[in-house]
PDB file of N, CA and C in Angstrom:
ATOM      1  N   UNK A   1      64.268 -28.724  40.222  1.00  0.00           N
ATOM      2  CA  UNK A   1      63.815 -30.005  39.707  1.00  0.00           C
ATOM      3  C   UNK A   1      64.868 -31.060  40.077  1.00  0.00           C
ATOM      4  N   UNK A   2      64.334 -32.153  40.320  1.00  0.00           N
ATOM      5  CA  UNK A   2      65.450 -33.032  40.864  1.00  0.00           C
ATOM      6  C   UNK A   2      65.798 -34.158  39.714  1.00  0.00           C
ATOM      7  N   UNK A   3      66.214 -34.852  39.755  1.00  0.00           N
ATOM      8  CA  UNK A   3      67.037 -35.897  38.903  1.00  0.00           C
ATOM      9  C   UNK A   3      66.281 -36.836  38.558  1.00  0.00           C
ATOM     10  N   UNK A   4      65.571 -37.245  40.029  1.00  0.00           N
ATOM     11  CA  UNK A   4      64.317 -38.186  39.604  1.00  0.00           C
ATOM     12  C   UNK A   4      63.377 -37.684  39.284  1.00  0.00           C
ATOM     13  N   UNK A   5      62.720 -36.659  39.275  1.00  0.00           N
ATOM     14  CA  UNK A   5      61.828 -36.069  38.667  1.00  0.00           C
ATOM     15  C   UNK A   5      62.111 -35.970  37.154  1.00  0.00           C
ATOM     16  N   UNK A   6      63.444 -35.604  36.841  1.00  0.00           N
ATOM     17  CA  UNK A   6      63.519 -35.453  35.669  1.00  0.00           C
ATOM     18  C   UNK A   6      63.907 -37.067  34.673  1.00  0.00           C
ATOM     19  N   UNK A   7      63.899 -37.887  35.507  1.00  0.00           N
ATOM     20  CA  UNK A   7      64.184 -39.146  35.105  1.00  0.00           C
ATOM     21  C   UNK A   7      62.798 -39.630  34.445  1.00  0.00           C
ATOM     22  N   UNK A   8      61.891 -39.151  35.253  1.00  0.00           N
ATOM     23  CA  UNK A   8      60.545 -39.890  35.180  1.00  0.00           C
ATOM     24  C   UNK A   8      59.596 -39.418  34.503  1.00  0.00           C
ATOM     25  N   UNK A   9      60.214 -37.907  33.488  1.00  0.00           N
ATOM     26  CA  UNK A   9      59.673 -37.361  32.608  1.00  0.00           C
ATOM     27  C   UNK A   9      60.437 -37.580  31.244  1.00  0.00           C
ATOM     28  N   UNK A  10      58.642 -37.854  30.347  1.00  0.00           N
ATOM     29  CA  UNK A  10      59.324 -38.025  28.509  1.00  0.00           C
ATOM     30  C   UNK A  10      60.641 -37.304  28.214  1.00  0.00           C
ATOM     31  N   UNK A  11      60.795 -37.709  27.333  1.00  0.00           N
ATOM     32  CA  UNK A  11      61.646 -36.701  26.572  1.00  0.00           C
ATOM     33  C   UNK A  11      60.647 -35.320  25.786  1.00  0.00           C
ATOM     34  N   UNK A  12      59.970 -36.154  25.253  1.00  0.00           N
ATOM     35  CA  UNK A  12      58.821 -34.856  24.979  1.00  0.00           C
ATOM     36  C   UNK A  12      58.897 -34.030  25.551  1.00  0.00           C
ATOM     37  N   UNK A  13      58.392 -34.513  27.378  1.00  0.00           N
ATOM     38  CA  UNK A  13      57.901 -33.455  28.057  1.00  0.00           C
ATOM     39  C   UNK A  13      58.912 -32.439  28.702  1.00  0.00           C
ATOM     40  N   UNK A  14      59.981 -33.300  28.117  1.00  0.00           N
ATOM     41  CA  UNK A  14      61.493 -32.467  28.994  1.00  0.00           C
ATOM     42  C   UNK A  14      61.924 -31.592  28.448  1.00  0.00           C
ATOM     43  N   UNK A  15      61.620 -31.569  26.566  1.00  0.00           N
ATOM     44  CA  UNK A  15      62.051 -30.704  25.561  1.00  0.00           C
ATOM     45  C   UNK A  15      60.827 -29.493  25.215  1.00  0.00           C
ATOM     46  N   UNK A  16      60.091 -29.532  26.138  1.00  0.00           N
ATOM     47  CA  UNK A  16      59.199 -28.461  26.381  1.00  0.00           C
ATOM     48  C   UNK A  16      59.586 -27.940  27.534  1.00  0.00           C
ATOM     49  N   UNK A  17      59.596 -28.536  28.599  1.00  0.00           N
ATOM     50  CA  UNK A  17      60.323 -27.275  30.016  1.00  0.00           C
ATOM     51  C   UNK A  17      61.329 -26.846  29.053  1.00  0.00           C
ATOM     52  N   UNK A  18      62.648 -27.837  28.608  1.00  0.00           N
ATOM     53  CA  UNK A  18      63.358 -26.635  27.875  1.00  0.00           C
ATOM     54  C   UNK A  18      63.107 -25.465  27.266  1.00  0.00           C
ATOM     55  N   UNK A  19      61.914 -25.787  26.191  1.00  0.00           N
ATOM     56  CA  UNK A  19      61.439 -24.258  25.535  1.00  0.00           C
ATOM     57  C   UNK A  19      60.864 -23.608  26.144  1.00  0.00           C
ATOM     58  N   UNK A  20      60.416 -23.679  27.195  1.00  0.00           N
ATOM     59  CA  UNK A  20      59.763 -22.834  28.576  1.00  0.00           C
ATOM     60  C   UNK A  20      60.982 -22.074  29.115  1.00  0.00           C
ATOM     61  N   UNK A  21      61.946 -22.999  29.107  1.00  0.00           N
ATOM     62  CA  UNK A  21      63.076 -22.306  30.428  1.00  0.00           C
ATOM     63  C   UNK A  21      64.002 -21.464  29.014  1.00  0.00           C
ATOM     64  N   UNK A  22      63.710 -21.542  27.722  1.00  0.00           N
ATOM     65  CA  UNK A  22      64.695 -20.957  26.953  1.00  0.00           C
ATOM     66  C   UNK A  22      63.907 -19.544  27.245  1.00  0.00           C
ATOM     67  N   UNK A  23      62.501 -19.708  26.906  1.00  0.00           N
ATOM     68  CA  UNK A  23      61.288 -18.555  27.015  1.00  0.00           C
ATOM     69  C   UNK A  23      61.894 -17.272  27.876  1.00  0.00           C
ATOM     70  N   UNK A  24      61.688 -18.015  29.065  1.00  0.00           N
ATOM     71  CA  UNK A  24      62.086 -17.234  29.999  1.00  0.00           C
ATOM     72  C   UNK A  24      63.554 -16.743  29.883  1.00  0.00           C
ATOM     73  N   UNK A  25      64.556 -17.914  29.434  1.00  0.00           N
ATOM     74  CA  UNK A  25      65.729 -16.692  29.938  1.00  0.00           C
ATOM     75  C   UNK A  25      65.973 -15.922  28.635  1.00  0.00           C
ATOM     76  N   UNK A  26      65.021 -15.797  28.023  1.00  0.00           N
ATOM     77  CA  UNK A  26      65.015 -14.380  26.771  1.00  0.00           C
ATOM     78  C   UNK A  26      64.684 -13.440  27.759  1.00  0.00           C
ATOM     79  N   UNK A  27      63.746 -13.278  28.554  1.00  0.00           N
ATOM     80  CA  UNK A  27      63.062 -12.473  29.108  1.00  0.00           C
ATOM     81  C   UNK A  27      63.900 -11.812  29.784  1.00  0.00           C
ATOM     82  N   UNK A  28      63.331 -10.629  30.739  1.00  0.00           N
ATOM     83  CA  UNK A  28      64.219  -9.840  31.984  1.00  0.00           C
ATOM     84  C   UNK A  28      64.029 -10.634  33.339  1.00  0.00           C
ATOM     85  N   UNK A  29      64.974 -11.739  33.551  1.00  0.00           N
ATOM     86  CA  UNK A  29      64.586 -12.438  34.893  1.00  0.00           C
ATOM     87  C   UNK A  29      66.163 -11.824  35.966  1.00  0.00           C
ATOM     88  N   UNK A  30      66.217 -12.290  36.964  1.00  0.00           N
ATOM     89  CA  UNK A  30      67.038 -12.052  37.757  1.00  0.00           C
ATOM     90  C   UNK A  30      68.135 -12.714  37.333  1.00  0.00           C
ATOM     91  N   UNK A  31      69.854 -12.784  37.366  1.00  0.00           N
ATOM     92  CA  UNK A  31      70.507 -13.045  37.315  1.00  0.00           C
ATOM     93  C   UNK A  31      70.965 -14.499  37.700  1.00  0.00           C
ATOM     94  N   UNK A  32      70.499 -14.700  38.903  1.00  0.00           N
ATOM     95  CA  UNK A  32      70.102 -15.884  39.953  1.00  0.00           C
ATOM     96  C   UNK A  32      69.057 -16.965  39.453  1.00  0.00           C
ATOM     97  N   UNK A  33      67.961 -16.137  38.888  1.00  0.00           N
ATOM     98  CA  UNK A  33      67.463 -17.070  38.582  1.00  0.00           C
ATOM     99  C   UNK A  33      67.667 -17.926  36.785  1.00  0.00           C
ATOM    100  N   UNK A  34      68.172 -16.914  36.585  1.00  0.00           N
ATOM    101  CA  UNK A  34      69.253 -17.453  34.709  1.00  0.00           C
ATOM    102  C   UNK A  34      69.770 -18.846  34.707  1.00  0.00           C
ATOM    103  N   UNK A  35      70.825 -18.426  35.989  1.00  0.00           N
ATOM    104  CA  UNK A  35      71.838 -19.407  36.653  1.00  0.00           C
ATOM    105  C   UNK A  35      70.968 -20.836  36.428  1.00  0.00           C
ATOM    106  N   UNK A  36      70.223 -20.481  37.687  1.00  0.00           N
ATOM    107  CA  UNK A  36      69.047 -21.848  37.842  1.00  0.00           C
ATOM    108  C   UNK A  36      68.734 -22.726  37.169  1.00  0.00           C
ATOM    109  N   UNK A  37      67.967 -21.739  36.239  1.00  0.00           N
ATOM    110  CA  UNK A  37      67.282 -22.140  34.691  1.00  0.00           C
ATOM    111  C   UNK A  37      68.329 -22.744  33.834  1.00  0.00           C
ATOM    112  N   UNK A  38      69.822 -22.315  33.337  1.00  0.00           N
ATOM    113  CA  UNK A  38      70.428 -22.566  33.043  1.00  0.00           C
ATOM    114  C   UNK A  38      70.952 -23.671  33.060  1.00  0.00           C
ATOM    115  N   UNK A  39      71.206 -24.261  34.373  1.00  0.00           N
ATOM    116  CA  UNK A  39      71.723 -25.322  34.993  1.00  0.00           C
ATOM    117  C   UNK A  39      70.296 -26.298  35.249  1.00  0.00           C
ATOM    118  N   UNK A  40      69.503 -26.307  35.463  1.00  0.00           N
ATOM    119  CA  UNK A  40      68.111 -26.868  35.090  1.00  0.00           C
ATOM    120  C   UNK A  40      68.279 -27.601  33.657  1.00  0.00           C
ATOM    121  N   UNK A  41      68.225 -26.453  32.864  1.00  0.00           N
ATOM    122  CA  UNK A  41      68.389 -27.190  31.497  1.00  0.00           C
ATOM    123  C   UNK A  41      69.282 -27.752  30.910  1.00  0.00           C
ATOM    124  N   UNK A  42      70.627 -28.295  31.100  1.00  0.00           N
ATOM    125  CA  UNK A  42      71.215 -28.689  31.253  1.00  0.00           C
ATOM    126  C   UNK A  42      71.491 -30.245  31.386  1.00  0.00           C
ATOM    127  N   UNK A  43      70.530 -30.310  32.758  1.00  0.00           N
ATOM    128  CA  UNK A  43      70.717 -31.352  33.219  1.00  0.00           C
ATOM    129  C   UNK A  43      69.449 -32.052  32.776  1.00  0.00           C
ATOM    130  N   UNK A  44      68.595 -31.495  32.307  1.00  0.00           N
ATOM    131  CA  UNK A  44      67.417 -32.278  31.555  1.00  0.00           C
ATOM    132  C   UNK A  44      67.942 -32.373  30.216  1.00  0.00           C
ATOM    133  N   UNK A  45      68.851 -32.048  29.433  1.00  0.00           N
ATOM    134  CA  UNK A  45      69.323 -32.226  28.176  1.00  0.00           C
ATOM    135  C   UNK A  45      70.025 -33.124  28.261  1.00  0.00           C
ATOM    136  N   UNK A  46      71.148 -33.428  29.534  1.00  0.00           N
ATOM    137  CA  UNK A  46      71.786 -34.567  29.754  1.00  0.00           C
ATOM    138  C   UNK A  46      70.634 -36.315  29.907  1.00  0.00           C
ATOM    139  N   UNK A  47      69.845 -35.537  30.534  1.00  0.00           N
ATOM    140  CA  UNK A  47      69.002 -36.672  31.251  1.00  0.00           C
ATOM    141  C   UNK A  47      68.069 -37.509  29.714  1.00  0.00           C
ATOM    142  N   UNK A  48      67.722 -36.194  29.019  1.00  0.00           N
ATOM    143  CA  UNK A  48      67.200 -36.559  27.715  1.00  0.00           C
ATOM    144  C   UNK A  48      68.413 -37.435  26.402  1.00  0.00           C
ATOM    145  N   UNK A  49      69.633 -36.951  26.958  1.00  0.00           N
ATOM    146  CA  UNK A  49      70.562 -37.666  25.801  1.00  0.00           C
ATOM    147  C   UNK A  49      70.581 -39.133  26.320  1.00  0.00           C
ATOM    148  N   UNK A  50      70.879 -39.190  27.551  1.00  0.00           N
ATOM    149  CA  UNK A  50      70.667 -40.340  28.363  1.00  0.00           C
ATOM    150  C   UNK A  50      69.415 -41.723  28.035  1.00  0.00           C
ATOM    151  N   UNK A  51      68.580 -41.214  27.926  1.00  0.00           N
ATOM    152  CA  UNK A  51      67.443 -41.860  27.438  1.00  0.00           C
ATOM    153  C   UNK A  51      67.456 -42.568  26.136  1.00  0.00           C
ATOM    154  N   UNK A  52      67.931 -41.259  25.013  1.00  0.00           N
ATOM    155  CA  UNK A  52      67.692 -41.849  24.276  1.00  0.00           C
ATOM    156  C   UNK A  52      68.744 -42.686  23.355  1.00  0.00           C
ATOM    157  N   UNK A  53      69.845 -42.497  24.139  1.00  0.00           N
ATOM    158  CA  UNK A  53      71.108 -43.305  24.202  1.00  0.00           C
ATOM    159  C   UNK A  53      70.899 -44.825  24.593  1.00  0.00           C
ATOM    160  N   UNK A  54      69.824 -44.798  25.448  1.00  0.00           N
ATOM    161  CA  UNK A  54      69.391 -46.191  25.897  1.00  0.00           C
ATOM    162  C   UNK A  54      68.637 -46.454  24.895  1.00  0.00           C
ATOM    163  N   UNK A  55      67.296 -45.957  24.347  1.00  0.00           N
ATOM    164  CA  UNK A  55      66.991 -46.290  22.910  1.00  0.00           C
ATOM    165  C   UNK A  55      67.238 -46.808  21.508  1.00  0.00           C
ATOM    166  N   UNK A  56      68.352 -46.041  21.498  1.00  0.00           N
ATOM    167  CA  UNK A  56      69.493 -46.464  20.463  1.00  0.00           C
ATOM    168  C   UNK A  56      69.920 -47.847  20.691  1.00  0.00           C
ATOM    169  N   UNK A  57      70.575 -47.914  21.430  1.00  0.00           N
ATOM    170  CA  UNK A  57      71.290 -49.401  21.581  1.00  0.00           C
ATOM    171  C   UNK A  57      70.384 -50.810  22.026  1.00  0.00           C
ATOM    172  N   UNK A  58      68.970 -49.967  21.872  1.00  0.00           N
ATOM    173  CA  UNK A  58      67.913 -51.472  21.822  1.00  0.00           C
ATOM    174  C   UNK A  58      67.056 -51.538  20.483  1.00  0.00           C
ATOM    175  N   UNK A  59      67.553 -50.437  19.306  1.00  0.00           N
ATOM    176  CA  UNK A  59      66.794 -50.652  18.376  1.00  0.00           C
ATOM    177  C   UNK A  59      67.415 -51.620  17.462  1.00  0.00           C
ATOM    178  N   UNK A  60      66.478 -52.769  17.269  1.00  0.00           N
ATOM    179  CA  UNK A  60      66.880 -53.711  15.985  1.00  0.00           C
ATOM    180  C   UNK A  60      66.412 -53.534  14.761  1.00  0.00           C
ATOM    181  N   UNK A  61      67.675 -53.967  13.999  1.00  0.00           N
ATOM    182  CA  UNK A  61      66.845 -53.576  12.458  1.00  0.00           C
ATOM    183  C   UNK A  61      66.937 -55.568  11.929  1.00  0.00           C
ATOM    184  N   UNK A  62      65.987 -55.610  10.678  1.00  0.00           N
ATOM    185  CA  UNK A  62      66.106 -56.611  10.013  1.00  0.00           C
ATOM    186  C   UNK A  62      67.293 -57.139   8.957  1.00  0.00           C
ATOM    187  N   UNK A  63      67.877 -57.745   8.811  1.00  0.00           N
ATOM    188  CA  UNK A  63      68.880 -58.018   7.374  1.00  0.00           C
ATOM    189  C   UNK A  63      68.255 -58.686   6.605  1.00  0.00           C
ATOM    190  N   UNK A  64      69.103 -58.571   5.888  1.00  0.00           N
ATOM    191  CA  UNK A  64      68.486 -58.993   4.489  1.00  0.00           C
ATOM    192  C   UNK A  64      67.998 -60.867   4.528  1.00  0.00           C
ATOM    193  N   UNK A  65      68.609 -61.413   5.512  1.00  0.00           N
ATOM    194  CA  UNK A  65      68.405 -62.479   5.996  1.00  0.00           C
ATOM    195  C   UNK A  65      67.179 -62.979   6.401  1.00  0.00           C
ATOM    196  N   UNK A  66      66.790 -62.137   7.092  1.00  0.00           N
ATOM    197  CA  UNK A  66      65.285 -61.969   8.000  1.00  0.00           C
ATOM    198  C   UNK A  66      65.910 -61.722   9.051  1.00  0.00           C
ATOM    199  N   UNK A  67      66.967 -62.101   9.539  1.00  0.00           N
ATOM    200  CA  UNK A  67      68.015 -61.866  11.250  1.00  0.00           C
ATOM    201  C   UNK A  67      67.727 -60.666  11.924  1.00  0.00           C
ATOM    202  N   UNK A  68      67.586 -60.378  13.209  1.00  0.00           N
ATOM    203  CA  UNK A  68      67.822 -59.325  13.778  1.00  0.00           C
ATOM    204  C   UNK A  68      69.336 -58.965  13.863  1.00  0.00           C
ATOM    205  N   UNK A  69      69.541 -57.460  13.697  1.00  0.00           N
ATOM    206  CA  UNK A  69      71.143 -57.007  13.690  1.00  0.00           C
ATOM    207  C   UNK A  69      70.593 -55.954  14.921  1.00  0.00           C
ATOM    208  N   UNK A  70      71.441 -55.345  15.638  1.00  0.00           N
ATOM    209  CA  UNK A  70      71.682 -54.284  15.866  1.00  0.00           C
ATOM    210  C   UNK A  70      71.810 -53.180  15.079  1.00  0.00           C
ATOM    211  N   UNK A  71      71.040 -51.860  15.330  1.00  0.00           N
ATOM    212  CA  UNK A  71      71.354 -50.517  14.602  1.00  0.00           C
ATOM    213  C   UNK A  71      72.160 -50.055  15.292  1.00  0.00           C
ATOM    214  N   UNK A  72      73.017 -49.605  14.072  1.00  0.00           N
ATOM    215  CA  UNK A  72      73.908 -48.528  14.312  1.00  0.00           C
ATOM    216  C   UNK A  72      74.140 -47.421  13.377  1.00  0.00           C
TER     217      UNK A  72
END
C-alpha cells in the first residue's frame, strides 16, 4: 500500500485494514509476509494519527462569550 493510497483513505477505513491486517497476523502466515503487514500497519496508524492531528487543531469550541477559542 502506498502513502498516497493511504492518505486518501478515512480513518475509518484505515482502522479496519488494521483489524484485517491484525486478523491475519494472528493467523499462520509466512514470516515475510508478518514483516509486511506489520510495517503496513504502522504506517497507516501513523498516517491515521496524522489526520487526526490535523483535526484537532481546527476544532473550535465556543466561550462563554459567544467567541470562538481554539480546543485544546
Amino acid at each position: 500500500m502506498t502513502r498516497e493510497e493511504m492518505e486518501n483513505m478515512s480513518v475509518e477505513d484505515a482502522f479496519q485494514k488494521i483489524d484485517l491486517m491484525i486478523n491475519e497476523l494472528s493467523g499462520d502466515i509466512p514470516l515475510e509476509k508478518s514483516f509486511e503487514l506489520y510495517k503496513d500497519g504502522i504506517e497507516l496508524l501513523k498516517c491515521c494519527n496524522e489526520k487526526i492531528e490535523r483535526v484537532e487543531q481546527q476544532i473550535m469550541i465556543i466561550n462563554e462569550e459567544g467567541d470562538l477559542d481554539e480546543f485544546q
